[in-house]
N, C-alpha and C. Protein backbone atom coordinates (compact mmCIF):
# COMPACT_ATOMS: atom_id res chain seq x y z
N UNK A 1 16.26 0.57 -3.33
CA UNK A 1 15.41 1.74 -3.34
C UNK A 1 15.79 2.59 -4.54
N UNK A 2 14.66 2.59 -5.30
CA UNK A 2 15.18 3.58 -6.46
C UNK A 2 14.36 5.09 -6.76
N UNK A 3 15.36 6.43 -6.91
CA UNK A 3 14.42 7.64 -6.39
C UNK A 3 13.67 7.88 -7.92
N UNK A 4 12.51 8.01 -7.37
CA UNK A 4 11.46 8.52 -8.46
C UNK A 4 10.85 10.05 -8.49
N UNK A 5 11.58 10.61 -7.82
CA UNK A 5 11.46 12.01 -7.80
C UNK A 5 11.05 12.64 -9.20
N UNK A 6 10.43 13.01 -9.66
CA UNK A 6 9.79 13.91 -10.53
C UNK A 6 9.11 12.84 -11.80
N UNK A 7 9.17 11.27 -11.81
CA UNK A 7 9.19 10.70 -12.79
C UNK A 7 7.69 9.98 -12.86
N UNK A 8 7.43 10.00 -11.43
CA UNK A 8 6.00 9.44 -11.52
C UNK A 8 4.80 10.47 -10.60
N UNK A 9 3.47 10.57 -10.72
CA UNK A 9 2.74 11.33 -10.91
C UNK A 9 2.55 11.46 -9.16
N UNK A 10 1.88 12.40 -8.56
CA UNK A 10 1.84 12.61 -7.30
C UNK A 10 0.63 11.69 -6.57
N UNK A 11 0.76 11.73 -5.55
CA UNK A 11 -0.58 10.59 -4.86
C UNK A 11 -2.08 10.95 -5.42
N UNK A 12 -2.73 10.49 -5.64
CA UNK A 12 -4.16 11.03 -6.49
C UNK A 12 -4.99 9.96 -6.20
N UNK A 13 -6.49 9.09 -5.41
CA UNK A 13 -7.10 8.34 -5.39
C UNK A 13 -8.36 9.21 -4.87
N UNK A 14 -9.22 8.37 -4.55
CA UNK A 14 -10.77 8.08 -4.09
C UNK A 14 -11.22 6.79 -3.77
N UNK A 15 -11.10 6.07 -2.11
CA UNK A 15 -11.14 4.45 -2.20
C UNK A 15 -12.34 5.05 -1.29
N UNK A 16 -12.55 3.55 -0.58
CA UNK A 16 -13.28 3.30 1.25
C UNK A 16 -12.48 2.53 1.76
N UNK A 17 -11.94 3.39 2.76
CA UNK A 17 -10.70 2.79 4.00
C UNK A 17 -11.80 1.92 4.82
N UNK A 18 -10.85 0.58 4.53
CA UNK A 18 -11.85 -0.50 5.16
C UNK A 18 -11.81 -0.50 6.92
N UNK A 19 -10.60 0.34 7.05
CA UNK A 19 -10.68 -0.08 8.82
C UNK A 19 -11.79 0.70 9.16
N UNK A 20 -12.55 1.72 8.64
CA UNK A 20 -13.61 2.65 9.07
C UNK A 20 -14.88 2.66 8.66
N UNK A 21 -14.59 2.11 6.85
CA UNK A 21 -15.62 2.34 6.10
C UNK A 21 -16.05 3.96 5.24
N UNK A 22 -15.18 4.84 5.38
CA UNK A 22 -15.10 6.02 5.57
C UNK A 22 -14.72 5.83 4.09
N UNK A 23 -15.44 6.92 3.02
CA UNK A 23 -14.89 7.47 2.05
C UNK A 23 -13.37 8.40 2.06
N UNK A 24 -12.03 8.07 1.33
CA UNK A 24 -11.17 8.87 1.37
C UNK A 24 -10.22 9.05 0.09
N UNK A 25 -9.82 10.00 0.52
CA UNK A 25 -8.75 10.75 -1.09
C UNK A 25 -7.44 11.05 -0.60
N UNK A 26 -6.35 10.89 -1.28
CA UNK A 26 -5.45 11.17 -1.45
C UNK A 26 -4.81 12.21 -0.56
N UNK A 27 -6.19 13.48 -0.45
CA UNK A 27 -6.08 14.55 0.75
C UNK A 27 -6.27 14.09 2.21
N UNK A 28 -6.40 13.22 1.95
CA UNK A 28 -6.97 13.06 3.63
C UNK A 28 -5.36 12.69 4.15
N UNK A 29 -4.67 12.05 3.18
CA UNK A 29 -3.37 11.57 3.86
C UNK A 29 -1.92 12.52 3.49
N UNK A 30 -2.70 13.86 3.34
CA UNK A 30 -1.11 15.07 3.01
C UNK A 30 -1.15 15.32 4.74
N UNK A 31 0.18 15.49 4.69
CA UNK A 31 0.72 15.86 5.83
C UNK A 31 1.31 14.41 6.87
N UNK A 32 1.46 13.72 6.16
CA UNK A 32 1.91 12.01 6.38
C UNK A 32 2.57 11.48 5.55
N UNK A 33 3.53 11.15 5.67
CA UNK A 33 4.65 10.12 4.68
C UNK A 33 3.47 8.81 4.46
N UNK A 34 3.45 8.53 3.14
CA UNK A 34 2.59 7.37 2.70
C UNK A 34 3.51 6.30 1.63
N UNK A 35 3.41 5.21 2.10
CA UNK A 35 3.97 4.01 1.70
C UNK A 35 2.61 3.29 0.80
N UNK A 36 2.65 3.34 -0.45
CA UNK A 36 1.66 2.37 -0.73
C UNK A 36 1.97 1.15 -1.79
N UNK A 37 0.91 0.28 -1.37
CA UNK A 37 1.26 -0.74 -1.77
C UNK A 37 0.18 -1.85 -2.01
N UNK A 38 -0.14 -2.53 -3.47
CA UNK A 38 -1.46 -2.97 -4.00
C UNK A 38 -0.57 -4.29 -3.59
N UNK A 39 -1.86 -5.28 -3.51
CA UNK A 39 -1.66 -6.68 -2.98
C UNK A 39 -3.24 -7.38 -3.03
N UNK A 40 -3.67 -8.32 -1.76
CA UNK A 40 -4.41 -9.12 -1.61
C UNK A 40 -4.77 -9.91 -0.45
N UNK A 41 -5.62 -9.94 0.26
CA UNK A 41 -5.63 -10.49 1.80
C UNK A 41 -5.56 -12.25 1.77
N UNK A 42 -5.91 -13.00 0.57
CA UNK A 42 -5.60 -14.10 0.26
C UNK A 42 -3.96 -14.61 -0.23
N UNK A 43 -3.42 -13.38 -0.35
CA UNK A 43 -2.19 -13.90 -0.90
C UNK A 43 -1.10 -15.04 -0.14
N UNK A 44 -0.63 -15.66 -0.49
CA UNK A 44 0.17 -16.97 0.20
C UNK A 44 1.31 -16.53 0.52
N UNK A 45 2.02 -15.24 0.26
CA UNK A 45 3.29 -15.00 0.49
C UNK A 45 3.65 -13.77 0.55
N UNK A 46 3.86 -12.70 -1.01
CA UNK A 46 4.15 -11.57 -0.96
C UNK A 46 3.87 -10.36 -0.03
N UNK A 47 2.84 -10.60 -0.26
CA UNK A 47 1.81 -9.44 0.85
C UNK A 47 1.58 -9.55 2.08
N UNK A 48 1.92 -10.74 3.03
CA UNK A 48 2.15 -10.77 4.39
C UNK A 48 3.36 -10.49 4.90
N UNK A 49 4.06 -10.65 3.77
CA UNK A 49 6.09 -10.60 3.99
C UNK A 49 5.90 -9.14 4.07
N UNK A 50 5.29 -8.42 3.06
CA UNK A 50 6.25 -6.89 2.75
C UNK A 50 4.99 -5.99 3.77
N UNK A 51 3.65 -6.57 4.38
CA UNK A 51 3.58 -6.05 5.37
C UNK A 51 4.06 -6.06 6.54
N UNK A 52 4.10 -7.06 6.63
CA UNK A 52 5.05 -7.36 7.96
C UNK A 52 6.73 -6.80 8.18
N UNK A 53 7.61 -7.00 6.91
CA UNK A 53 8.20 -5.97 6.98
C UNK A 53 8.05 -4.73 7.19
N UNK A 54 7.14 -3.97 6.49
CA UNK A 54 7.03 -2.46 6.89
C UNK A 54 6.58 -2.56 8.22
N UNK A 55 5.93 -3.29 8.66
CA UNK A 55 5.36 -2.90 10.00
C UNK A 55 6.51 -3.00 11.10
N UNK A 56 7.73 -3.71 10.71
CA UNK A 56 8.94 -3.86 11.57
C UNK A 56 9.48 -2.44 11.34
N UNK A 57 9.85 -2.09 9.88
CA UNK A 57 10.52 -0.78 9.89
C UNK A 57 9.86 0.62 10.46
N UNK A 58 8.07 0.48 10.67
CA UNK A 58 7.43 1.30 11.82
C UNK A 58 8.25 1.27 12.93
N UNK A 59 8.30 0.01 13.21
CA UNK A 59 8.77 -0.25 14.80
C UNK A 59 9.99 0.36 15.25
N UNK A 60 10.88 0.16 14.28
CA UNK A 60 12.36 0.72 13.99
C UNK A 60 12.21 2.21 14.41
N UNK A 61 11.25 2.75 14.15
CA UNK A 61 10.77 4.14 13.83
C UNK A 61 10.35 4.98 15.04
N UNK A 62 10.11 4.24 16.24
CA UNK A 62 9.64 4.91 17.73
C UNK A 62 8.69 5.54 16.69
N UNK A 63 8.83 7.13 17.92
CA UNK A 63 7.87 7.83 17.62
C UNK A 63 7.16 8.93 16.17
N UNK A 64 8.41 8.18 15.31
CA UNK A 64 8.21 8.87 14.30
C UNK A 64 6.92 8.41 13.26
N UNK A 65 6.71 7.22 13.45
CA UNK A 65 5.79 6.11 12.79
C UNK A 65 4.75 7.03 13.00
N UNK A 66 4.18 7.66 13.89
CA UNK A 66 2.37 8.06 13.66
C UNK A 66 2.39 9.27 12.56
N UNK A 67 3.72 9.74 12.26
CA UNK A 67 3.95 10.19 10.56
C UNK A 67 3.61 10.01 9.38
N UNK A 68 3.41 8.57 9.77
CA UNK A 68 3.13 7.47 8.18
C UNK A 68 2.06 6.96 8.29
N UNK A 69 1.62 6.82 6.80
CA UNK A 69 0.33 5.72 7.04
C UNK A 69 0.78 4.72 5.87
N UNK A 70 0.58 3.52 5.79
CA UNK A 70 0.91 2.38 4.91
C UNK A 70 -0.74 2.31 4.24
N UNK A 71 -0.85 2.32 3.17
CA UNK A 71 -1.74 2.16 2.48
C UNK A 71 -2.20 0.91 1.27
N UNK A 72 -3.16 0.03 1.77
CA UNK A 72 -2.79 -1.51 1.66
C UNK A 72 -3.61 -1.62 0.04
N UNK A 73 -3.78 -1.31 -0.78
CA UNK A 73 -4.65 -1.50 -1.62
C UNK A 73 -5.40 -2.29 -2.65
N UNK A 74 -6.07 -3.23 -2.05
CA UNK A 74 -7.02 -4.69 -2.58
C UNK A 74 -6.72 -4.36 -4.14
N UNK A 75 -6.22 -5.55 -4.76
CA UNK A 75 -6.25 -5.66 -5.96
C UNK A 75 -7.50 -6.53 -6.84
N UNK A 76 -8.02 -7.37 -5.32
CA UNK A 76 -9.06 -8.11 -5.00
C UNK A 76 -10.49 -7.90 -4.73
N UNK A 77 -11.16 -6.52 -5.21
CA UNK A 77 -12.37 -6.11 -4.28
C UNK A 77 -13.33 -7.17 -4.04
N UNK A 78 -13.28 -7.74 -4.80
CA UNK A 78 -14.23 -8.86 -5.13
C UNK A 78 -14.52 -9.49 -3.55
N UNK A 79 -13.37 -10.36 -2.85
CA UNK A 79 -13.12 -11.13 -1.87
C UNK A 79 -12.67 -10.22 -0.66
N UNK A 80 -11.75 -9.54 -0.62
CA UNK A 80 -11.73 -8.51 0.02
C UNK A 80 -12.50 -7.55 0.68
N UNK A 81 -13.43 -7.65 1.17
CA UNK A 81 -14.56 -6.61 1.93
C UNK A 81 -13.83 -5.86 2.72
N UNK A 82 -14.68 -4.72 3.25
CA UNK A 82 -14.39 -4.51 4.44
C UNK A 82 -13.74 -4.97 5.40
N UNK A 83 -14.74 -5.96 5.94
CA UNK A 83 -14.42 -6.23 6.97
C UNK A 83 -13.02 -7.66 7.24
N UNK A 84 -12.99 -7.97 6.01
CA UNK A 84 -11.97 -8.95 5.64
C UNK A 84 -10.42 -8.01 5.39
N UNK A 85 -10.67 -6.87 5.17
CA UNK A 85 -9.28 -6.24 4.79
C UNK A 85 -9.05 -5.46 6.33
N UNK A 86 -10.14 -5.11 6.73
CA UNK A 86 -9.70 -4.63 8.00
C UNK A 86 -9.19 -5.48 8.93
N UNK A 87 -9.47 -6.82 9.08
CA UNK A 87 -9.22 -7.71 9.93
C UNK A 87 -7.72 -7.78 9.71
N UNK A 88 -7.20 -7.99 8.27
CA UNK A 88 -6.25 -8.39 8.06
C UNK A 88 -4.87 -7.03 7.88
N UNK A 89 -5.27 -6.13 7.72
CA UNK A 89 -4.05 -4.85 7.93
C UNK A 89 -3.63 -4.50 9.23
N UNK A 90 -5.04 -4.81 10.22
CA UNK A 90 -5.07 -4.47 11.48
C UNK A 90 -4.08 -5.52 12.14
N UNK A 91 -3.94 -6.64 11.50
CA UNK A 91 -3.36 -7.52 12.32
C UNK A 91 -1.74 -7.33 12.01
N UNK A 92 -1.26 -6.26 11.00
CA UNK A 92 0.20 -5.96 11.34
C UNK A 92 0.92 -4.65 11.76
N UNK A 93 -0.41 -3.74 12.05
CA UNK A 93 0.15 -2.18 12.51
C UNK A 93 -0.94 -1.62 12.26
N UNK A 94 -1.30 -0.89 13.21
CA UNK A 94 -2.19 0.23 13.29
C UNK A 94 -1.83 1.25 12.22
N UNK A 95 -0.90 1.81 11.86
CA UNK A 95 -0.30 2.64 10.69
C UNK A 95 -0.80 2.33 9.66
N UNK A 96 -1.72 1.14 8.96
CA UNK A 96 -1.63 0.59 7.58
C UNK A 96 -3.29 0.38 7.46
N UNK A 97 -3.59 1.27 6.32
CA UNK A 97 -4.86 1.64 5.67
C UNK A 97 -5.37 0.37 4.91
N UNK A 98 -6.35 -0.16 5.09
CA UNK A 98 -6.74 -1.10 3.38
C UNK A 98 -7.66 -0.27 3.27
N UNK A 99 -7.62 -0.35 1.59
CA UNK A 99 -8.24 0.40 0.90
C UNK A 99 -8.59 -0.61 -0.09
N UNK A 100 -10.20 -0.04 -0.75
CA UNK A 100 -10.95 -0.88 -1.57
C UNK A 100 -11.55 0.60 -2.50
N UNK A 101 -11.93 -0.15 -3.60
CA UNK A 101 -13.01 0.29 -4.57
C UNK A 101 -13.70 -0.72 -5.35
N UNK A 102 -13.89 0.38 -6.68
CA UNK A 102 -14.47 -0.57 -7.59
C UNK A 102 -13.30 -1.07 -8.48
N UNK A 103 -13.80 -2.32 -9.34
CA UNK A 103 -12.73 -2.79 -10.27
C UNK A 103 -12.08 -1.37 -11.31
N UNK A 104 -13.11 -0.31 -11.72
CA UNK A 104 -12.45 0.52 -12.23
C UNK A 104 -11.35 1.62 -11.88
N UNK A 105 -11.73 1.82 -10.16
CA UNK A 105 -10.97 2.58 -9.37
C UNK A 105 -9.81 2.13 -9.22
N UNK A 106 -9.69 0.90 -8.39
CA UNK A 106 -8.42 0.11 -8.67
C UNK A 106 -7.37 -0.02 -10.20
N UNK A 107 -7.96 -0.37 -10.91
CA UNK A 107 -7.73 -0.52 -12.09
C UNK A 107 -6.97 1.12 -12.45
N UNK A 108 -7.77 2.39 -11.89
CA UNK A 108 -6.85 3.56 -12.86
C UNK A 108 -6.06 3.76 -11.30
N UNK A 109 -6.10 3.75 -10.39
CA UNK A 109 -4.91 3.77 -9.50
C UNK A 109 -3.73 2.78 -10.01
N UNK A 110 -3.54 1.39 -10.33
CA UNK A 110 -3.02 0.56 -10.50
C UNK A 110 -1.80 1.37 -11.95
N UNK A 111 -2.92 1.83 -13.10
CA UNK A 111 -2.20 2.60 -13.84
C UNK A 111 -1.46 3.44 -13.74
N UNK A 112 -2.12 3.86 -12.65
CA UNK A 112 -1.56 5.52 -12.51
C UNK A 112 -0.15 5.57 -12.13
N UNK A 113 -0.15 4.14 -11.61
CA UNK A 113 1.59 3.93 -10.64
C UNK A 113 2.53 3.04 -11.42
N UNK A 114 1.80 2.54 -12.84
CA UNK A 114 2.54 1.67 -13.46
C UNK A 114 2.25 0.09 -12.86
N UNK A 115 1.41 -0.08 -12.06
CA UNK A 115 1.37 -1.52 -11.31
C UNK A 115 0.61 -2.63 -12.05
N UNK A 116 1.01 -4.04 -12.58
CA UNK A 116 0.23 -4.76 -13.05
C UNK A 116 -0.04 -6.02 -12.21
N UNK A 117 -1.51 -6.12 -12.16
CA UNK A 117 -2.41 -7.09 -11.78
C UNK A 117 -3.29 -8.13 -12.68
N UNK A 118 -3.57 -9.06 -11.89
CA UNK A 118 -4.42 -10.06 -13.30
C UNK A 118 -5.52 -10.62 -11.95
N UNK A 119 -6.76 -10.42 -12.03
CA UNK A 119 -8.01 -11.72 -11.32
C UNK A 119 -8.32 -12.71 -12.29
N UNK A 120 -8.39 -13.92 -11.91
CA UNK A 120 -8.57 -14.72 -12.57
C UNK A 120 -9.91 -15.37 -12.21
N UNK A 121 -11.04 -15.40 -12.23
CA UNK A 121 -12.41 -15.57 -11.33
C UNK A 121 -12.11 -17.43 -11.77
N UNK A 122 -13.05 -18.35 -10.76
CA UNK A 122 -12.87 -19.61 -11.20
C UNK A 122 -13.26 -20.28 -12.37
N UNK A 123 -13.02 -21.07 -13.23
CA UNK A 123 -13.86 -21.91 -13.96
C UNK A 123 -13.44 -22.67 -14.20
N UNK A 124 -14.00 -23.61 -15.27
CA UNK A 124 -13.54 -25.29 -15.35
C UNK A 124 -12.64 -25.30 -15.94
N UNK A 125 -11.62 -26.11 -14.80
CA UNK A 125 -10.24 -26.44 -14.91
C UNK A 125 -9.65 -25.34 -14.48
N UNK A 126 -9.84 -24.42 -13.76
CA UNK A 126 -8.77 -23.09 -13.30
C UNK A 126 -9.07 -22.74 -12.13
N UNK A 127 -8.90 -22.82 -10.96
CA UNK A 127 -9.19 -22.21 -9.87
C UNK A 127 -8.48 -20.61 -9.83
N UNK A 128 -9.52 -20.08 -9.13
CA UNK A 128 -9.37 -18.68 -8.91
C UNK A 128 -7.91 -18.10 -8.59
N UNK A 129 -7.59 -17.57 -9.13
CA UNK A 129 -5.98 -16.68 -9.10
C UNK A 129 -6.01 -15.42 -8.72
N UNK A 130 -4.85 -14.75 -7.93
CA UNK A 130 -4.50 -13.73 -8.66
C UNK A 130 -3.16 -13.19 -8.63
N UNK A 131 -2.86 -12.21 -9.22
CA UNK A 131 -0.86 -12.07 -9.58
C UNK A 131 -1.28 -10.44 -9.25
N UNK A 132 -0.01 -10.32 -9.17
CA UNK A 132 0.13 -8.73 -9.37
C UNK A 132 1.83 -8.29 -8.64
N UNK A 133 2.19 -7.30 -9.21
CA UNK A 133 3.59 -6.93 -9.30
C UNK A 133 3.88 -6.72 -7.61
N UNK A 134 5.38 -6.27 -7.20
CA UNK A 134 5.49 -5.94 -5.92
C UNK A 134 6.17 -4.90 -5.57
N UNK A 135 5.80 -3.67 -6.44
CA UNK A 135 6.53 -2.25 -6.30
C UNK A 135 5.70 -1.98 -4.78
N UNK A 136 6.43 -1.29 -3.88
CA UNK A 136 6.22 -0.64 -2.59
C UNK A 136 6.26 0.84 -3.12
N UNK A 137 5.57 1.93 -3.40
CA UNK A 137 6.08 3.35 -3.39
C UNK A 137 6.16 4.23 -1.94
N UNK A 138 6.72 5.27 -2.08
CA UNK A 138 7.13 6.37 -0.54
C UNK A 138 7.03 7.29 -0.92
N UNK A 139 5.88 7.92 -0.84
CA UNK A 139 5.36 10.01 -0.93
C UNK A 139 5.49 10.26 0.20
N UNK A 140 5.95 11.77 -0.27
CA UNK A 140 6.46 12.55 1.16
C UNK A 140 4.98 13.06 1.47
N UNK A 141 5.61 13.69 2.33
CA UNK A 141 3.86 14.74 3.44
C UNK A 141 2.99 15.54 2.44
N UNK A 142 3.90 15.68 1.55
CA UNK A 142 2.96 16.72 0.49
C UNK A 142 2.05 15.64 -0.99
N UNK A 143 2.52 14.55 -0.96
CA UNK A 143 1.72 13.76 -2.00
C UNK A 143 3.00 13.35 -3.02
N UNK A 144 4.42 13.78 -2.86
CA UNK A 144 5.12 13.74 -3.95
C UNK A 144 5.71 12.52 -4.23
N UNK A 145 5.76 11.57 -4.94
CA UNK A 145 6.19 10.11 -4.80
C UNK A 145 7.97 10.60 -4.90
N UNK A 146 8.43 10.01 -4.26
CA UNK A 146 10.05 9.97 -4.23
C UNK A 146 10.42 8.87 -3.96
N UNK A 147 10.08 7.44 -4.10
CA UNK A 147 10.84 6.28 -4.36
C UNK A 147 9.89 5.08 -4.30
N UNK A 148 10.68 4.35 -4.81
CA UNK A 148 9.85 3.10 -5.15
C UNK A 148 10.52 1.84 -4.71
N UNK A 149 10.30 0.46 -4.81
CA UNK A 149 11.61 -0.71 -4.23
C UNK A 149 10.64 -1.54 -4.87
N UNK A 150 11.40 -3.23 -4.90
CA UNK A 150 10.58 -4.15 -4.97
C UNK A 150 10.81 -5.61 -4.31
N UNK A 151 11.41 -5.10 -2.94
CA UNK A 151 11.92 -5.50 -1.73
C UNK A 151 12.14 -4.99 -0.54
N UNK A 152 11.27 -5.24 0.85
CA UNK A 152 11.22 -4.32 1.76
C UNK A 152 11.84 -5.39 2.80
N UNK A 153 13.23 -6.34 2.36
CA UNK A 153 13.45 -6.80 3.34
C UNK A 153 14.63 -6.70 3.90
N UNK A 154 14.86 -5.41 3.65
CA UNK A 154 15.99 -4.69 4.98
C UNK A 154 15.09 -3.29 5.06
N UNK A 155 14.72 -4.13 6.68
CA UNK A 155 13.70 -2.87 7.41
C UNK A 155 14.65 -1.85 8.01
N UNK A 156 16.11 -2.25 8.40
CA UNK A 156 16.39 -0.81 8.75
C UNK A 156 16.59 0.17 7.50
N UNK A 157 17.06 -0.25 6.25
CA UNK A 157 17.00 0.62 5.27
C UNK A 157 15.87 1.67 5.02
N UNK A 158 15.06 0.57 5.16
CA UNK A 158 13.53 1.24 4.82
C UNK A 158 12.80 2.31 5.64
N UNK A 159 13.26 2.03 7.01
CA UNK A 159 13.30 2.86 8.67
C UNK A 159 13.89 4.07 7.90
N UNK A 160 14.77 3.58 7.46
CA UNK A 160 15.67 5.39 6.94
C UNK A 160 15.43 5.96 6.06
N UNK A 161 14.56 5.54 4.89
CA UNK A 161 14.07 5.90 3.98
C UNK A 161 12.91 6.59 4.31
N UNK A 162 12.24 5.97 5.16
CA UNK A 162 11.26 6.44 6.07
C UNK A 162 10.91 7.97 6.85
N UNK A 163 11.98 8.01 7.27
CA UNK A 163 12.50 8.65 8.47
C UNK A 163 13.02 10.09 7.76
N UNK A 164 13.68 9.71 6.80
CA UNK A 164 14.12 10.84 6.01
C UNK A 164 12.89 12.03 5.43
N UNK A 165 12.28 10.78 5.08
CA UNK A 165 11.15 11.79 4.42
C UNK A 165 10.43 12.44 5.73
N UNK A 166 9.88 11.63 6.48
CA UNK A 166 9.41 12.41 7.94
C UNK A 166 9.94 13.60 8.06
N UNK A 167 11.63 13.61 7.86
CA UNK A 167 11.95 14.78 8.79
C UNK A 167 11.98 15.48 7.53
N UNK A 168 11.70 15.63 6.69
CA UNK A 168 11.31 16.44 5.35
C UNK A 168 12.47 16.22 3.99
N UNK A 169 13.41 15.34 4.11
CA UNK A 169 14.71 15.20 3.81
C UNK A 169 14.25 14.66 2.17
């Protein structure tokens, strides 16, 4: 876990939270510790691991978890719908947002956090790809990013990292 306190820019978006369909911003989630984290509902590995981790370090968390929201963010809009990202966040914690836009929205969120991604659409001789980095970030209740990792697999660490910020720490 490394603290990013003052070094990177505060929470700032405009997606459609796929579990609802609901237009949302950045405001909608002050007053909640937010974990976010760009990925892909096709992915073969990364992105089921480090949800599923966080969703353990919720667990870790009793009652402190309805504090947080995990915020899943398609690097993929393309394949990713709605109803495909909702299916799939829903299936590791109620706590955890997917979020979609357009390729440009994604694209200046992605910047905004330093995160790099690549789509690779199909063609001859290349089947469809895609990559993208595995920073996790943690803003406190007020939007302020204070840490980042690029491994969430010690969930009690993360529980406390968690937890800290909850209790305003």
């Amino acid at each position: 876990m490394t603290d990013i306190a003052g070094v990177m820019p505060r929470l700032s978006f405009h997606m459609t939270r796929a579990n609802d369909g609901a237009s949302v911003s950045s405001d909608d989630y002050r007053g909640k510790v937010v974990v976010l984290y760009f990925g892909y509902t096709h992915c073969p590995d990364e992105c089921p691991t480090t949800l599923a981790n966080l969703a353990t370090a919720l667990q870790r968390m009793g009652a402190q978890a309805s504090e947080v929201r995990i915020l899943f963010v398609t690097v993929d809009p393309q394949r990713d719908t709605n109803s495909i990202l909702k299916s799939y966040v829903q299936a590791f914690a109620p706590e955890i947002d997917g979020l979609r836009g357009s390729d440009d929205a994604v694209a200046a969120l992605a910047r905004r956090y330093r995160v790099i991604y690549a789509v690779t659409p199909d063609s001859p001789g290349h089947p469809y790809s895609v990559t993208h980095s595995a920073s996790v970030f943690f803003f406190d209740s007020t939007g302020r990013a204070r840490f980042v990792t690029m491994s969430t697999d010690n969930t009690a660490e993360i529980a406390g990292h968690i937890g800290a910020l909850v209790a305003g720490r």
